[in-house]
C-alpha atoms as a PDB file:
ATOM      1  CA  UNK A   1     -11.348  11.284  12.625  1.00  0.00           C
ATOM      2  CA  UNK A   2     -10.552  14.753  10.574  1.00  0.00           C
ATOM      3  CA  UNK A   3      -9.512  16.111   7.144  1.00  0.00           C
ATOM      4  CA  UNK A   4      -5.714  16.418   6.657  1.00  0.00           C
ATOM      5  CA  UNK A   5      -2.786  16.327   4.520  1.00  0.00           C
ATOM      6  CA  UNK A   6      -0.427  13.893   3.628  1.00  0.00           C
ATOM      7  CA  UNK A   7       2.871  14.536   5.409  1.00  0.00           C
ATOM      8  CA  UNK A   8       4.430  14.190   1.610  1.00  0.00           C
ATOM      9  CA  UNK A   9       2.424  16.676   0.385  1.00  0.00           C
ATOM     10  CA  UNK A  10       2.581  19.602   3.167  1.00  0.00           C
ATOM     11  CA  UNK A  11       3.952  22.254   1.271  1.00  0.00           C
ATOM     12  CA  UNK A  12       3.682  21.033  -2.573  1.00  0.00           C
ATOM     13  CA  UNK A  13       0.123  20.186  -3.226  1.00  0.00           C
ATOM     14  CA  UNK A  14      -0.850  23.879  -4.930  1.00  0.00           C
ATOM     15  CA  UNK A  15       2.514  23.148  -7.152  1.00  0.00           C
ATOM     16  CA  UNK A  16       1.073  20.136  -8.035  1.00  0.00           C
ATOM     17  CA  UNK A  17      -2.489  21.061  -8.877  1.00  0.00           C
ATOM     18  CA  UNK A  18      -0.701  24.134 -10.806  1.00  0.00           C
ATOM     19  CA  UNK A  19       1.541  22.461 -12.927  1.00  0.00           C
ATOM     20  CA  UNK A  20      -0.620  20.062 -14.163  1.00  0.00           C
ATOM     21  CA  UNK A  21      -3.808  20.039 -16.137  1.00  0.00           C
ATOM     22  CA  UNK A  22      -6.039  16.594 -15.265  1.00  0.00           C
ATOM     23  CA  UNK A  23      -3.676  15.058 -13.378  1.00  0.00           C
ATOM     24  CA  UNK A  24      -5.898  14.898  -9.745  1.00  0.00           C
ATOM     25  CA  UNK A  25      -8.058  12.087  -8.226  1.00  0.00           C
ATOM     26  CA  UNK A  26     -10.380  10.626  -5.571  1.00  0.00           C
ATOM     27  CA  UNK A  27     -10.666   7.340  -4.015  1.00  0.00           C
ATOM     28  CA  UNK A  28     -13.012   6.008  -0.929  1.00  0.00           C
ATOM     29  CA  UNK A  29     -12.133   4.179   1.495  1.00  0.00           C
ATOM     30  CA  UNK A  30     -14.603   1.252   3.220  1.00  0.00           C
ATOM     31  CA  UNK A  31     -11.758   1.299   6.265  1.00  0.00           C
ATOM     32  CA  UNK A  32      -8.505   3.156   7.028  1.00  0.00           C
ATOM     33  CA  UNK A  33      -5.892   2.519   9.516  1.00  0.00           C
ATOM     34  CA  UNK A  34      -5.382   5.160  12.310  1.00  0.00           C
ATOM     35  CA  UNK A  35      -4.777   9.162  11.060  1.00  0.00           C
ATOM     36  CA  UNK A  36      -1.510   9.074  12.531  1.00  0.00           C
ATOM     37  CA  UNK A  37       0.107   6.446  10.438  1.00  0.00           C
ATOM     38  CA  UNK A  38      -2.188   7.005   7.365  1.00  0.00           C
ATOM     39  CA  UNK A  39      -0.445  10.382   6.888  1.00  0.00           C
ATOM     40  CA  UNK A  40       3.161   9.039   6.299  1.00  0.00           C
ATOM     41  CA  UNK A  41       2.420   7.146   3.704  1.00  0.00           C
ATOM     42  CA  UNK A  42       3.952   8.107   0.478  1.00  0.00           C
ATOM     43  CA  UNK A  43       2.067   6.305  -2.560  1.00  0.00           C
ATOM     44  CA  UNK A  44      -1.628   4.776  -2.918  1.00  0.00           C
ATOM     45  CA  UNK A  45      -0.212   1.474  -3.443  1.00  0.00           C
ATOM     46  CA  UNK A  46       1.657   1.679  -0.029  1.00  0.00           C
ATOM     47  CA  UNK A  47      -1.617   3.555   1.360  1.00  0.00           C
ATOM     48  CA  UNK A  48      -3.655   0.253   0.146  1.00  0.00           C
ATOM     49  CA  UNK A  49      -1.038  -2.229   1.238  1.00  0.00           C
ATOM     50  CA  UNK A  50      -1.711  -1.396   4.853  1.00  0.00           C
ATOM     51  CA  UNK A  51      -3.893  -4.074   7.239  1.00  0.00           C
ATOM     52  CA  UNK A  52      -6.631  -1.908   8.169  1.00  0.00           C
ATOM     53  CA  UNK A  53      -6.903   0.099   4.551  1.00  0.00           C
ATOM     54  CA  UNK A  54      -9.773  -1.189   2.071  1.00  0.00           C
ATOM     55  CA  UNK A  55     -10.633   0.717  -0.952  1.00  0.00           C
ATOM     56  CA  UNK A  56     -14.263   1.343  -1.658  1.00  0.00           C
ATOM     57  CA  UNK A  57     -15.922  -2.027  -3.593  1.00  0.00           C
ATOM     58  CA  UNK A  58     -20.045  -0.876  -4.171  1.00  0.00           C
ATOM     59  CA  UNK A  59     -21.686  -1.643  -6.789  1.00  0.00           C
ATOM     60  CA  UNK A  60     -21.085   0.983  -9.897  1.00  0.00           C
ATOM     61  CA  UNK A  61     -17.835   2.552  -8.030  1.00  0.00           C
ATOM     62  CA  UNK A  62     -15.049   3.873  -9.843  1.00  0.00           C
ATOM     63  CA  UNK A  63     -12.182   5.935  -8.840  1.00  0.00           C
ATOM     64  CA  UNK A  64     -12.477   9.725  -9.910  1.00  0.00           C
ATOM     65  CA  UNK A  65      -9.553  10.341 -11.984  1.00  0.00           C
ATOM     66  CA  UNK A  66      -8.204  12.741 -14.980  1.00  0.00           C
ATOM     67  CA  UNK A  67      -9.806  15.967 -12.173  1.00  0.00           C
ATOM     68  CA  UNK A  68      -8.815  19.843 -13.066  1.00  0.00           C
ATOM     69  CA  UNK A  69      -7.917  21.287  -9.973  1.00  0.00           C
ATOM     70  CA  UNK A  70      -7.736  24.440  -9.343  1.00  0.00           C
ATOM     71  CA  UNK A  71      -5.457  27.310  -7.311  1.00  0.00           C
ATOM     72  CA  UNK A  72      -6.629  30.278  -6.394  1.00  0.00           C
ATOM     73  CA  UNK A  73      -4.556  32.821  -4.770  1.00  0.00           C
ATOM     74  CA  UNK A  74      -6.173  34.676  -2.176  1.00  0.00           C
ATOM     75  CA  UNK A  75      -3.655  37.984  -1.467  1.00  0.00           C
ATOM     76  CA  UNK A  76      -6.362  39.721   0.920  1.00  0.00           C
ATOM     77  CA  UNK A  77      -6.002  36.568   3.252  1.00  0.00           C
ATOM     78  CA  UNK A  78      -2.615  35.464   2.861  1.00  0.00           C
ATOM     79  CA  UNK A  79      -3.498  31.780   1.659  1.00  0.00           C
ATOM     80  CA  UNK A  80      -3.871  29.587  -1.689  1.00  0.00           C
ATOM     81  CA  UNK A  81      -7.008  27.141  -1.783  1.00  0.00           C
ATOM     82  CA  UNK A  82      -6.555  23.895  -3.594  1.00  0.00           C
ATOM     83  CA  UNK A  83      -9.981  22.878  -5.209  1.00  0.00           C
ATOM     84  CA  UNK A  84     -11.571  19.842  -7.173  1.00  0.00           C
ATOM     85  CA  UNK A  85     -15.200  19.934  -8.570  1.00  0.00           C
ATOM     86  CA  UNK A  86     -17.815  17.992  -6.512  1.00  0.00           C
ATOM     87  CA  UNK A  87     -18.079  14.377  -7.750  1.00  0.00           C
ATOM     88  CA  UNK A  88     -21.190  12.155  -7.488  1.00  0.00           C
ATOM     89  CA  UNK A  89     -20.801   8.167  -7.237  1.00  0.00           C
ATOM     90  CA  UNK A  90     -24.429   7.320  -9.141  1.00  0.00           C
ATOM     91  CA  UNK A  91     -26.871   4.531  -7.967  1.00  0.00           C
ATOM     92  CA  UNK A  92     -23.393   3.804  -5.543  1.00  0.00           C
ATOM     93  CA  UNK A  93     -24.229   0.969  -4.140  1.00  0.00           C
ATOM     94  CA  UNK A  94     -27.735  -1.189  -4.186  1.00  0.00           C
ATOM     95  CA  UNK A  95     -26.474  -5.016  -4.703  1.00  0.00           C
ATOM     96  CA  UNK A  96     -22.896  -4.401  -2.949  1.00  0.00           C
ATOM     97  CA  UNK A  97     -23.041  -1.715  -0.250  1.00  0.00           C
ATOM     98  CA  UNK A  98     -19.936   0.004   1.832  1.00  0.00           C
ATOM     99  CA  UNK A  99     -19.900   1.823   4.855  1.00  0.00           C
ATOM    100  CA  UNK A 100     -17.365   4.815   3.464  1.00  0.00           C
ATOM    101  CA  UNK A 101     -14.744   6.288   6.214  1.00  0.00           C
ATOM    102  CA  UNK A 102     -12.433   8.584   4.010  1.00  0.00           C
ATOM    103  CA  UNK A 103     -12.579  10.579   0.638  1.00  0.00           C
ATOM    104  CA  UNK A 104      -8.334  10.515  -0.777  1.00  0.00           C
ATOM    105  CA  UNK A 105      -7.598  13.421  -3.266  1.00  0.00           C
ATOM    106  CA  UNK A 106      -3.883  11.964  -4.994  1.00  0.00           C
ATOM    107  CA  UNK A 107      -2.078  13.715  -7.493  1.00  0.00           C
ATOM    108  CA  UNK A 108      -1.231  11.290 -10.371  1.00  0.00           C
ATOM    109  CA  UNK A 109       2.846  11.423 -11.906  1.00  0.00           C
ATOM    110  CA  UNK A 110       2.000   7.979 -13.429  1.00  0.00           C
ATOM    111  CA  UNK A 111      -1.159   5.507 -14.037  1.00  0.00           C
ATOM    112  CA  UNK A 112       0.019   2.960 -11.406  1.00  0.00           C
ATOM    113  CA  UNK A 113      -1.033   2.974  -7.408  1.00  0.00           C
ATOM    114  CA  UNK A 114       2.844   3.128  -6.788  1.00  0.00           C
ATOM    115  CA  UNK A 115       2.838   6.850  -9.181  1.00  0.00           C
ATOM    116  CA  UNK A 116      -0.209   7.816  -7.631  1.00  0.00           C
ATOM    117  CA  UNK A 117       0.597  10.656  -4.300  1.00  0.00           C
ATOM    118  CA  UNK A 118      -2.215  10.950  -1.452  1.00  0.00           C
ATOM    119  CA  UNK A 119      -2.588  14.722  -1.024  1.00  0.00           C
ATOM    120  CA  UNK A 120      -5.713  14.509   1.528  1.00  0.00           C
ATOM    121  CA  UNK A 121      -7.847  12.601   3.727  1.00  0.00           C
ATOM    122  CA  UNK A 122     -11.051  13.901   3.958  1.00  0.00           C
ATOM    123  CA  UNK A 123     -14.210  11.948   6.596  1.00  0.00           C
ATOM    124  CA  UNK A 124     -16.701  10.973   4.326  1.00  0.00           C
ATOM    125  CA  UNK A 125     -19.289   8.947   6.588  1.00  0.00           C
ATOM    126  CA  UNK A 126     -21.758   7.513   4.186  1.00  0.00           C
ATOM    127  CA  UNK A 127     -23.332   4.176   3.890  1.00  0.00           C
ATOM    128  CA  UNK A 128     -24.463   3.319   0.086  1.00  0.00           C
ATOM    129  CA  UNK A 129     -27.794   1.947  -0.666  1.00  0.00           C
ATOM    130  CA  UNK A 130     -27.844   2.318  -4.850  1.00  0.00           C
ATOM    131  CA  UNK A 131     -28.805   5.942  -4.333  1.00  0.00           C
ATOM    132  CA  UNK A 132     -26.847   8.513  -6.195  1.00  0.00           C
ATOM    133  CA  UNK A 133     -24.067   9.649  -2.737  1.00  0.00           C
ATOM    134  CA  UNK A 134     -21.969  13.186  -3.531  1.00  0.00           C
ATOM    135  CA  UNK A 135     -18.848  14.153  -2.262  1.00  0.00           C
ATOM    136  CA  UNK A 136     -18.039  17.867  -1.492  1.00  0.00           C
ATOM    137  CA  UNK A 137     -14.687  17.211   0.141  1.00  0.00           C
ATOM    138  CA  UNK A 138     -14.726  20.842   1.721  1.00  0.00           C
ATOM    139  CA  UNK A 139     -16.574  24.006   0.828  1.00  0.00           C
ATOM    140  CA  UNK A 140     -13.873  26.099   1.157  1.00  0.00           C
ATOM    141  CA  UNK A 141     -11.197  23.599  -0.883  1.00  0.00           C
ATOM    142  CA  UNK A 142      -9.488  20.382  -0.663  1.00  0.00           C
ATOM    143  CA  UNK A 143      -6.683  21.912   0.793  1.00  0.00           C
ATOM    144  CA  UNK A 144      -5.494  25.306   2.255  1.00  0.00           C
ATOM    145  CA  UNK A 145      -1.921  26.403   2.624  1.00  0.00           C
ATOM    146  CA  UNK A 146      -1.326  29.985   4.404  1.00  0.00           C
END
């Protein structure tokens, strides 16, 4: 498994984060279908209709939602980095556990799964046990485009 982008986002994810002020979120996944398909699709609900897709169920988890994300321009480099502040899942976990596979950052046009757009997968190989679990999903930025 890797990090990637959503084939529906290649090329519009830093308009996205730009033109919008809270409008980014994160979602685990307990199980994903294979990278190759999971790219194509086009919404979180059709993302979570899949066999094979589960969204996260531990105890105390939430989606992230209502994220600033950022853009920075990087001229000596050539690129723009796409960014999201760490998040932390607390006491994830304890009575329910998951095994996590995959970290989704979405873009949100509207408050329903079916206005919700996957920018990126991200690995995110954790097991919860009710301790506090934090999710980084790259140093560098969510996404890259150069």
């Amino acid at each position: 498994m890797a990090d990637g982008v959503f084939n529906i986002s290649k090329g519009a994810f830093a308009e996205k984060i730009r033109d919008s002020a809270t409008d980014v979120g994160i979602l685990l996944l307990k199980a994903n279908e294979a990278e190759s398909t999971l790219v194509d699709r086009t919404t979180v609900a059709l993302m979570l209709a899949e066999a094979g897709t589960t969204e996260a169920d531990f105890t105390n988890y939430a989606r992230k939602t209502g994220l600033t994300g950022t853009v920075t321009v990087d001229n000596t480099n050539d690129r723009v980095d796409c960014d999201v502040a760490d998040q932390t899942w607390t006491s994830a976990g304890g009575a329910s556990n998951n095994t996590l596979t995959k970290a989704i950052v979405f873009f949100e046009e509207s408050a329903a799964d079916s206005g919700r757009i996957p920018l990126t997968h991200h690995d995110f190989a954790e097991t919860t046990t009710g301790s506090d679990i934090t999710l980084q999903v790259n140093a560098s930025g969510f996404a890259r485009a150069a």
